[in-house]
N, C-alpha and C. Protein backbone atom coordinates (compact mmCIF):
# COMPACT_ATOMS: atom_id res chain seq x y z
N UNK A 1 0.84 -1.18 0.00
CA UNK A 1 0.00 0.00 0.00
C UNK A 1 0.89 1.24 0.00
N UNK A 2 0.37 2.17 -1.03
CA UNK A 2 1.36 3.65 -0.89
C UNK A 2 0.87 4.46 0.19
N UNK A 3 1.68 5.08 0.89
CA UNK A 3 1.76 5.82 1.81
C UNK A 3 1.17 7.06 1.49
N UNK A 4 2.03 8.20 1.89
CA UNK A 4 1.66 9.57 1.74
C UNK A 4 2.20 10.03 0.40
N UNK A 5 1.54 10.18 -1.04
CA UNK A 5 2.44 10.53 -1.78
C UNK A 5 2.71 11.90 -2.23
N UNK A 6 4.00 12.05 -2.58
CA UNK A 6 4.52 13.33 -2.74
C UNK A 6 5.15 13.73 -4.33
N UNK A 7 6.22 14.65 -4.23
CA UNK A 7 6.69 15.18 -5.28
C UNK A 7 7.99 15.40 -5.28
N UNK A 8 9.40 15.31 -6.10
CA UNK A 8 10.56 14.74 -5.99
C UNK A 8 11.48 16.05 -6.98
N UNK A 9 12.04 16.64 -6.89
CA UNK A 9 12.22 17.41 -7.89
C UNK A 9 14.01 17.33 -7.90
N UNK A 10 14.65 16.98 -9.06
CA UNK A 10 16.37 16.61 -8.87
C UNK A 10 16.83 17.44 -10.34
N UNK A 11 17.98 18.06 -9.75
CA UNK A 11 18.35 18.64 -11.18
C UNK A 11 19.82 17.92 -11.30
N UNK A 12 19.51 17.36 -12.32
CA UNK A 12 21.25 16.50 -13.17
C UNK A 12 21.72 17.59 -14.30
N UNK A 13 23.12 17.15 -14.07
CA UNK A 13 24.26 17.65 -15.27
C UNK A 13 24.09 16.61 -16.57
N UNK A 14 24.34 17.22 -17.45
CA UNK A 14 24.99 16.46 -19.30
C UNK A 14 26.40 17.25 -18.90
N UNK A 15 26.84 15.89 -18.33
CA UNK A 15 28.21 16.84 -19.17
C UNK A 15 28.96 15.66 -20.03
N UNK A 16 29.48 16.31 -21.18
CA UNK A 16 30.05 15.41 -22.42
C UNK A 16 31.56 16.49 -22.71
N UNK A 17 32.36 15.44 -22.87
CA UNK A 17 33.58 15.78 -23.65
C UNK A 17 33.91 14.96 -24.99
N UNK A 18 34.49 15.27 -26.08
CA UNK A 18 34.47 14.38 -27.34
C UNK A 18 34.37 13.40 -27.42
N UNK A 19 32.69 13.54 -27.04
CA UNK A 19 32.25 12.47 -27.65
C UNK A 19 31.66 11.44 -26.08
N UNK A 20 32.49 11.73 -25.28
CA UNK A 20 31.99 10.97 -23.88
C UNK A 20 31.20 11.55 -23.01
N UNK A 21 30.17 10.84 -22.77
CA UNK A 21 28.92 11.35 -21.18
C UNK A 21 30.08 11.03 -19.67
N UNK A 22 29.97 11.74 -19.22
CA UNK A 22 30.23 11.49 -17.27
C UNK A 22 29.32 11.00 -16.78
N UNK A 23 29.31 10.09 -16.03
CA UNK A 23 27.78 9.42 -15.12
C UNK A 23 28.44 8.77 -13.81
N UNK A 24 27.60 8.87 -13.24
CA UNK A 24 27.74 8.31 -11.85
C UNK A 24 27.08 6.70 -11.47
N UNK A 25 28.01 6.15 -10.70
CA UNK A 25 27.47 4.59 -9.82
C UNK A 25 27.26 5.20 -8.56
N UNK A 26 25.65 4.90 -7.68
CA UNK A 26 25.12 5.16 -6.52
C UNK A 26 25.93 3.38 -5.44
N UNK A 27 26.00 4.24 -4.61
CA UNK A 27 26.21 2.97 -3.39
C UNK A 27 25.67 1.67 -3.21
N UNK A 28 24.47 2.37 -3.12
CA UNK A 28 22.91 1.91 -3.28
C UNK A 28 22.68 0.65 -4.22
N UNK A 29 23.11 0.92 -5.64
CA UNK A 29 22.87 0.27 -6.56
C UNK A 29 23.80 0.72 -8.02
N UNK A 30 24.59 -0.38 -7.91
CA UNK A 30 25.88 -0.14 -9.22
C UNK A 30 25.38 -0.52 -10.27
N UNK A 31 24.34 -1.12 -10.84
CA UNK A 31 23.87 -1.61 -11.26
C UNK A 31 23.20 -1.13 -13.24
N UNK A 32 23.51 0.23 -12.52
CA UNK A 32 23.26 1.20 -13.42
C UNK A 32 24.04 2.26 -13.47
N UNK A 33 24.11 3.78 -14.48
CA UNK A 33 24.78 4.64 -14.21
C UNK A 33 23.69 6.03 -14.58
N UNK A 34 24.18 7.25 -13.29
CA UNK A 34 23.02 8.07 -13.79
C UNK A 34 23.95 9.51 -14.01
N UNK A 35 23.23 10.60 -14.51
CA UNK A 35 23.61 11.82 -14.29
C UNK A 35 23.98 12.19 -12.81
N UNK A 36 24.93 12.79 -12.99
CA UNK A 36 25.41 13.43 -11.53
C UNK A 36 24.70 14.25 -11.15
N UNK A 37 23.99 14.80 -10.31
CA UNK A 37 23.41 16.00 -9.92
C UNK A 37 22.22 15.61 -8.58
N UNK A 38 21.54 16.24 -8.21
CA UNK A 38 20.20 15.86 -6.87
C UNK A 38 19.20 17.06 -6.64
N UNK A 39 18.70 16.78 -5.25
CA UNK A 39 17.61 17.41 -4.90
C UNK A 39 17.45 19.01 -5.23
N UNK A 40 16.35 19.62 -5.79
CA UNK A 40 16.22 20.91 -5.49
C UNK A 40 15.60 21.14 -4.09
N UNK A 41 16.16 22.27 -3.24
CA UNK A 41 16.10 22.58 -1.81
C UNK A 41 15.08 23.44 -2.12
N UNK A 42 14.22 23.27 -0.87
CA UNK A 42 13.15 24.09 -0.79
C UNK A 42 13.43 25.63 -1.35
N UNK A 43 13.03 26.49 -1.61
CA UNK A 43 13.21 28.11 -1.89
C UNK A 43 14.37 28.05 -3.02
N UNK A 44 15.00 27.08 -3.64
CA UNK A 44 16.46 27.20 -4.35
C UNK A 44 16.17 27.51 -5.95
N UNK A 45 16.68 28.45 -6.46
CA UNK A 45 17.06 28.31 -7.91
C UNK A 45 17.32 27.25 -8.65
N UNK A 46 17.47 26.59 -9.32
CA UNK A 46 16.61 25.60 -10.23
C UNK A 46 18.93 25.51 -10.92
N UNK A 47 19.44 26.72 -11.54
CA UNK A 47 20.29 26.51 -11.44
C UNK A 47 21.70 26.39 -10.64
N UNK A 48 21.07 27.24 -9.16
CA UNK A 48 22.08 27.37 -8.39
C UNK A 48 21.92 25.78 -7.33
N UNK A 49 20.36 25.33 -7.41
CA UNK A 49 20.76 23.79 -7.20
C UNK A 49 21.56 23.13 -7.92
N UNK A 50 21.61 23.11 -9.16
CA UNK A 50 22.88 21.90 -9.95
C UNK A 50 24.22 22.65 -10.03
N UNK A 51 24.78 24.14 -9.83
CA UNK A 51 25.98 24.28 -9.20
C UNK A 51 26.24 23.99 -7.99
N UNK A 52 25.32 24.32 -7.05
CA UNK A 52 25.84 23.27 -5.59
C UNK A 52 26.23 21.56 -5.53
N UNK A 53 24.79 20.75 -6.29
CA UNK A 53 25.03 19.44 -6.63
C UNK A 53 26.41 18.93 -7.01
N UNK A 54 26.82 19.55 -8.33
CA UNK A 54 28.07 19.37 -8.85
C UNK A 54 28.98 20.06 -8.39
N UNK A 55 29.49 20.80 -7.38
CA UNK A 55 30.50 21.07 -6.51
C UNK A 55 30.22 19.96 -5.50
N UNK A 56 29.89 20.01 -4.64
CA UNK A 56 29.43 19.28 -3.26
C UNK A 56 29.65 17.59 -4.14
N UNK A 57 29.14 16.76 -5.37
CA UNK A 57 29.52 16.04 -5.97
C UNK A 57 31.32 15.35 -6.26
N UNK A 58 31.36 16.78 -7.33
CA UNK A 58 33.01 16.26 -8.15
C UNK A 58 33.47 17.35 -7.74
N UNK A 59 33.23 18.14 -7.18
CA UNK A 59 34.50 18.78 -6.64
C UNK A 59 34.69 20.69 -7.39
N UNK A 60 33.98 20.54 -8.75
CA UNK A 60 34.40 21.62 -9.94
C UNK A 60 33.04 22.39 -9.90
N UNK A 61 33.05 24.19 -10.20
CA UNK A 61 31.99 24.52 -10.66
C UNK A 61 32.04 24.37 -12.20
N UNK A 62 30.40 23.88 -12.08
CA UNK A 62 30.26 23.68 -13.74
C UNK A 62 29.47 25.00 -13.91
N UNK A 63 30.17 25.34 -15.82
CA UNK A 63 29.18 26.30 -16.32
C UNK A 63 28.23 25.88 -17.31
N UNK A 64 26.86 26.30 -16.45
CA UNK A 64 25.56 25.70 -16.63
C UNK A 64 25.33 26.52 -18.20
N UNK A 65 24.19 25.14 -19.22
CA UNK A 65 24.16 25.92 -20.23
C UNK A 65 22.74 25.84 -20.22
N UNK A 66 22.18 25.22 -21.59
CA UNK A 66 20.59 24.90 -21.64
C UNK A 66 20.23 23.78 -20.72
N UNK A 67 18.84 23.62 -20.95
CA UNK A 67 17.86 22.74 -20.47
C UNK A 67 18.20 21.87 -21.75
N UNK A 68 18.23 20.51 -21.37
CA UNK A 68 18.00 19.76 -22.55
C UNK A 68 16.88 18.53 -22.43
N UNK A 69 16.48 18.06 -21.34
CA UNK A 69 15.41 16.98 -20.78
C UNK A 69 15.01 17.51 -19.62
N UNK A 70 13.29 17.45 -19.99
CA UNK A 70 12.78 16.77 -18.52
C UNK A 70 12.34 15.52 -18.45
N UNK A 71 12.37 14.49 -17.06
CA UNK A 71 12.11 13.69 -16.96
C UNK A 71 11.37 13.34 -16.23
N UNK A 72 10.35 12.51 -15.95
CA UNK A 72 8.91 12.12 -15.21
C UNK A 72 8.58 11.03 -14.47
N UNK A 73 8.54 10.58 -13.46
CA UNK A 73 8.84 9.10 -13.42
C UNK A 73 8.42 8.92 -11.95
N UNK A 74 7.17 7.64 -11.68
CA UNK A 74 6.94 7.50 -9.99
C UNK A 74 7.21 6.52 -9.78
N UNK A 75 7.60 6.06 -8.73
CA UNK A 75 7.99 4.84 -7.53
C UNK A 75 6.82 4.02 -7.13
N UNK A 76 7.23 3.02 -6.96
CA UNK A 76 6.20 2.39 -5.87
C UNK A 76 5.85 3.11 -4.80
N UNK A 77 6.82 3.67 -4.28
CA UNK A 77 6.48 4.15 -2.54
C UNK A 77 5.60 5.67 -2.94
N UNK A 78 5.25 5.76 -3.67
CA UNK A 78 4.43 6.96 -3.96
C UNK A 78 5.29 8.37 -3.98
N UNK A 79 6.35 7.81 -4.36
CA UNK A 79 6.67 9.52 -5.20
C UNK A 79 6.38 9.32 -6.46
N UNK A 80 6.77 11.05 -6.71
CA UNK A 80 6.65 10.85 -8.37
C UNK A 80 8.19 12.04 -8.53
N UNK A 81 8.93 11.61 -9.35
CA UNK A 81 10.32 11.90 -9.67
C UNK A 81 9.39 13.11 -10.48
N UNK A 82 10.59 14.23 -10.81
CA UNK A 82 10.72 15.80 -11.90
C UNK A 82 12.23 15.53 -11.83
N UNK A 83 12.92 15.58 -13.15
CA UNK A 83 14.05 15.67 -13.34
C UNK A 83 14.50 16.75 -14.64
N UNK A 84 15.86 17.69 -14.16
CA UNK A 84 15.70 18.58 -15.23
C UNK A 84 16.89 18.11 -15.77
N UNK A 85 17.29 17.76 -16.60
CA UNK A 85 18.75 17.59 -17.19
C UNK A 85 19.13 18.73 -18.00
N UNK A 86 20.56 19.80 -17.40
CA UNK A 86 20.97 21.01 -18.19
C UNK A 86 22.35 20.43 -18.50
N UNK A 87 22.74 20.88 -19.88
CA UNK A 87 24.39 21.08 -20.24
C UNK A 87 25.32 21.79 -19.47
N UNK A 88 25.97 21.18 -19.15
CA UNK A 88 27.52 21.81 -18.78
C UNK A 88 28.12 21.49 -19.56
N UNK A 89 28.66 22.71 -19.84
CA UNK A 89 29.81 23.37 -20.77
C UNK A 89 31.22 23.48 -20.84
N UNK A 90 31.42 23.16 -19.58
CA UNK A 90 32.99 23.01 -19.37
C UNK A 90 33.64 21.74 -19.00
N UNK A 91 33.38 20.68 -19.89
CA UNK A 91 33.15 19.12 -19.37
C UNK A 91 34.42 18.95 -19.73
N UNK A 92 35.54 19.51 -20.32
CA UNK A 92 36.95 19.32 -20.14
C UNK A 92 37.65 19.32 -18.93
N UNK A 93 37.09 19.96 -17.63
CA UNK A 93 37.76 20.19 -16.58
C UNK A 93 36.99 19.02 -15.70
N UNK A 94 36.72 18.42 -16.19
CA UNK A 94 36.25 16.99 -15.74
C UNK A 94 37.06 15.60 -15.82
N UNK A 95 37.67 15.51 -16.70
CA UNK A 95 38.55 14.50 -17.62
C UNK A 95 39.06 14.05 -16.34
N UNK A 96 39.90 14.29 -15.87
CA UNK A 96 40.60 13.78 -14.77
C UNK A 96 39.81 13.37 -13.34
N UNK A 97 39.08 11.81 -13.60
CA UNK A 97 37.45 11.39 -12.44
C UNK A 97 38.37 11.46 -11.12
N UNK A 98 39.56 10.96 -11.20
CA UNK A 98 40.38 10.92 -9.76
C UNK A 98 40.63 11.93 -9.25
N UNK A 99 40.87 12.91 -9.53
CA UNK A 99 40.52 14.12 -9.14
C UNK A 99 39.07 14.77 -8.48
N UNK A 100 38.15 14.20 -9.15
CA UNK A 100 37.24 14.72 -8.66
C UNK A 100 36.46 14.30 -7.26
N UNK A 101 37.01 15.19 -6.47
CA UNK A 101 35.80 15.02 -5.02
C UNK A 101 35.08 16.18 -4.63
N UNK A 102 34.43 15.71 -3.78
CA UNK A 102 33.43 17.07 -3.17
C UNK A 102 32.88 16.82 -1.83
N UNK A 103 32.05 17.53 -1.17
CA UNK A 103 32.35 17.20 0.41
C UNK A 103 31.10 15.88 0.13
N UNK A 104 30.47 15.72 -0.87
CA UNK A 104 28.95 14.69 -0.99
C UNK A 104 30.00 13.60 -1.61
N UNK A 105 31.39 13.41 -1.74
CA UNK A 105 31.94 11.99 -3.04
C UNK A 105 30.88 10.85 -2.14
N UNK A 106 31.18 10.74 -0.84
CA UNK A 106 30.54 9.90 -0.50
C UNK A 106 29.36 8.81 -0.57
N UNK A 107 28.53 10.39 -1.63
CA UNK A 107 27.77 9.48 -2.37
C UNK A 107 27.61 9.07 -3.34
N UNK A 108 28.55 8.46 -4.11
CA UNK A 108 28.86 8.28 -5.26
C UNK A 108 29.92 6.91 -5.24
N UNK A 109 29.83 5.98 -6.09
CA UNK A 109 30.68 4.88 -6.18
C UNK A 109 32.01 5.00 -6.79
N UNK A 110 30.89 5.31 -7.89
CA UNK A 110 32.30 5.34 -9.29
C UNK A 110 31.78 7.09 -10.34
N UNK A 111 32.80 7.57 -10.73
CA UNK A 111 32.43 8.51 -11.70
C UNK A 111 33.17 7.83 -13.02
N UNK A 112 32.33 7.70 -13.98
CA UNK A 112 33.10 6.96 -15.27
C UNK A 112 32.70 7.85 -16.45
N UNK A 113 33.61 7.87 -17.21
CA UNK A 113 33.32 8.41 -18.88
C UNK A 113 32.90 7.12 -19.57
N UNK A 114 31.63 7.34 -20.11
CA UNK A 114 31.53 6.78 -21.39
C UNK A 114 31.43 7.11 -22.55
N UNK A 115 31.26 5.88 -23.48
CA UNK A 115 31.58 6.23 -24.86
C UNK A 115 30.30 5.57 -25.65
N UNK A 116 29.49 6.10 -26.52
CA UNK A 116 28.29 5.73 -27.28
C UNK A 116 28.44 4.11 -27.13
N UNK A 117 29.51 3.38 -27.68
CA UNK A 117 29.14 2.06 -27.69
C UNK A 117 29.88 0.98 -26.71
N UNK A 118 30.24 2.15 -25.23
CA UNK A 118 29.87 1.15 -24.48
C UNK A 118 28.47 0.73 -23.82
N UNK A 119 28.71 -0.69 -23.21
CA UNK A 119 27.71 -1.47 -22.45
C UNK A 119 27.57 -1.49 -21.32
N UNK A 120 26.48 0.32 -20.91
CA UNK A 120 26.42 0.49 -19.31
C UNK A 120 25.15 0.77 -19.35
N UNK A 121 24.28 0.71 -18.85
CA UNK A 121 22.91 0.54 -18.85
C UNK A 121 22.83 2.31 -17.69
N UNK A 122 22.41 3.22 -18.52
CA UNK A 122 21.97 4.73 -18.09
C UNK A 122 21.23 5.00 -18.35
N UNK A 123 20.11 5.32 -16.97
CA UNK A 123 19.15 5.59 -16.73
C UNK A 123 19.05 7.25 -16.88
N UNK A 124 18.10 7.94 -17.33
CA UNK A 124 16.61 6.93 -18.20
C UNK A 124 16.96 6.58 -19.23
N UNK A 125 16.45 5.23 -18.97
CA UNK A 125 16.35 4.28 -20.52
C UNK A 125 16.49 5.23 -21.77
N UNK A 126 15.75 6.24 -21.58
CA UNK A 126 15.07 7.06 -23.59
C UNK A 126 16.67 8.33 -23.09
N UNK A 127 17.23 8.61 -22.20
CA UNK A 127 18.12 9.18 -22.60
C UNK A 127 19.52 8.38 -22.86
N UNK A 128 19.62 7.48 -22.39
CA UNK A 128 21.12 6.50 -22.51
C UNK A 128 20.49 6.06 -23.97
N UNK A 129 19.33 5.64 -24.61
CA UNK A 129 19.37 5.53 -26.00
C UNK A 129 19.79 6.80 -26.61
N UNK A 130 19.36 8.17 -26.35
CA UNK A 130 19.49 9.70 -27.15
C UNK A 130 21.10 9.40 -27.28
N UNK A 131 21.53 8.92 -25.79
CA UNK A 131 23.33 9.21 -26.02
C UNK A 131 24.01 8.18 -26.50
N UNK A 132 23.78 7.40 -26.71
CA UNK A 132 24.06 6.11 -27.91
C UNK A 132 24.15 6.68 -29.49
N UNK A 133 22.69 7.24 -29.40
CA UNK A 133 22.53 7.48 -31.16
C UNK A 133 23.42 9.37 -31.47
N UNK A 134 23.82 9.89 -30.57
CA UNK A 134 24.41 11.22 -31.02
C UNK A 134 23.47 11.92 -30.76
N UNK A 135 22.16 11.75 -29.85
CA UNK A 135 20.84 12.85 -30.16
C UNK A 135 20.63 13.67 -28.48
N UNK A 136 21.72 13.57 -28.00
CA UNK A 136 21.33 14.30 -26.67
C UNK A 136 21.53 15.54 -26.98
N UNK A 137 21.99 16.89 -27.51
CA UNK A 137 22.12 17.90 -28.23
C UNK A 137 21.46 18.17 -29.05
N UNK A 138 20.56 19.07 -28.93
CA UNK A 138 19.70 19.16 -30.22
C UNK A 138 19.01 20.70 -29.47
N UNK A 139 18.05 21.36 -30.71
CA UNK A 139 17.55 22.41 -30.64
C UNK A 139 16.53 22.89 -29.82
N UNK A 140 15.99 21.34 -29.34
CA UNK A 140 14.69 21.30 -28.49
C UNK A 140 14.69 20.86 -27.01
N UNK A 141 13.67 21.36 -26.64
CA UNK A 141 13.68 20.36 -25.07
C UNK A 141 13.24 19.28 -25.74
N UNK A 142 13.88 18.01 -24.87
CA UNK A 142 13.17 16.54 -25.00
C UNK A 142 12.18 16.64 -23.33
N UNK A 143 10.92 15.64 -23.12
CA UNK A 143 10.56 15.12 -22.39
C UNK A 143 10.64 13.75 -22.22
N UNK A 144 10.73 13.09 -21.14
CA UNK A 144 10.97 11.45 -20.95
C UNK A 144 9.83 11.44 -19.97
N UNK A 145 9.01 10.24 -20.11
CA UNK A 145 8.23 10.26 -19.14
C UNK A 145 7.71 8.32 -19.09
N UNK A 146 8.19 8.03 -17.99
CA UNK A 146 8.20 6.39 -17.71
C UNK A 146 7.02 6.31 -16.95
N UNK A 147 6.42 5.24 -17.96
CA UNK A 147 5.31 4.65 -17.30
C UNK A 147 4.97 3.58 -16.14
N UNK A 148 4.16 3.13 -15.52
CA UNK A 148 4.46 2.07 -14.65
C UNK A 148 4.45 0.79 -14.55
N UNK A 149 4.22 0.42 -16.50
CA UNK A 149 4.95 -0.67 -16.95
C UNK A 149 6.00 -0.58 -17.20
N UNK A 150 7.12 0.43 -17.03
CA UNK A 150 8.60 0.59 -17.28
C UNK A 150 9.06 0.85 -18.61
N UNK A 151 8.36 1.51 -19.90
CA UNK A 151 8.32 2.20 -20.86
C UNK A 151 8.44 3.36 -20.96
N UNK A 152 9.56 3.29 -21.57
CA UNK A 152 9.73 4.99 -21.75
C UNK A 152 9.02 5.49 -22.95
N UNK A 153 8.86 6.95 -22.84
CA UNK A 153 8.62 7.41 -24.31
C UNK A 153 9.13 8.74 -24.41
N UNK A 154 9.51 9.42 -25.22
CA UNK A 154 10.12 10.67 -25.66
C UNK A 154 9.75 11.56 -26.54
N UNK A 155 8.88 12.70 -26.47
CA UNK A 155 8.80 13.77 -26.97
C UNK A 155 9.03 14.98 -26.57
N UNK A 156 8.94 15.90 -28.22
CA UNK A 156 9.27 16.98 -27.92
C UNK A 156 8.59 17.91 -27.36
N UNK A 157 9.09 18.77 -26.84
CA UNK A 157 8.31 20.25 -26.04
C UNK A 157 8.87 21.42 -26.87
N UNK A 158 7.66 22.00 -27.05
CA UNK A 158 7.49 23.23 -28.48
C UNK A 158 7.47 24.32 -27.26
């Protein structure tokens, strides 16, 4: 039975260098790899949450660019996920993962670069496909929105 349900709001980084995504392994579950980034704080700016995230994270301020995804998605336990995924722009000062800490590394397993055709399963499903095929960059917002048969689907927002 769901409890009290609520509302979840997390802002993640894109950050890419030629050609490679950065993603993170949770403690929790290695199992997968996600965007680096977390919670928006009550009263907080929308971008000055994902410069705190990604300091307090890897260690670097990133410079925030567009919006490129939102994402939609509820739990069993009765949340329902909002996820904003923005570009960072300075994903060269990233390259070096051993380097990167922040006072939060703790929560984080592994920071890894990938490459379109490796075999790491990144969540959400409809964006680890966008970054496979070359389509995470583009002119538009994307929306992702997972259903609770575990289907994604992806359109655009005009």
């Amino acid at each position: 039975m769901i409890g009290e349900k609520k509302i979840s709001i997390k802002i993640r980084a894109v950050i890419l260098y030629e050609g490679k995504l950065l993603v993170v392994r949770h403690p929790h579950d290695t199992s997968f790899a996600a965007l680096p980034g977390g919670h928006l704080e009550w009263g907080e700016d929308i971008k000055a949450c994902l410069f705190r995230e990604i300091i307090e994270e890897l260690g670097l301020e990133p410079e925030i660019g567009r919006l490129l995804y939102i994402n939609n998605f509820a739990q069993d336990d009765g949340t329902q996920y909002v996820e904003m995924f923005s570009e960072v722009l300075n994903g060269g000062d990233y390259v070096e993962t051993k380097n990167l800490t922040g006072s939060h590394s703790h929560e984080i397993a592994e920071i890894v670069w990938i490459k379109t055709a490796d075999d790491i399963r990144v969540l959400p499903v409809a964006f680890g496909e966008d970054f496979r095929k070359g389509r995470v960059i583009s002119s538009e917002v994307r929306y992702i929105y997972e259903s609770k048969g575990g289907q994604n689907t992806s359109i655009r927002i005009f």
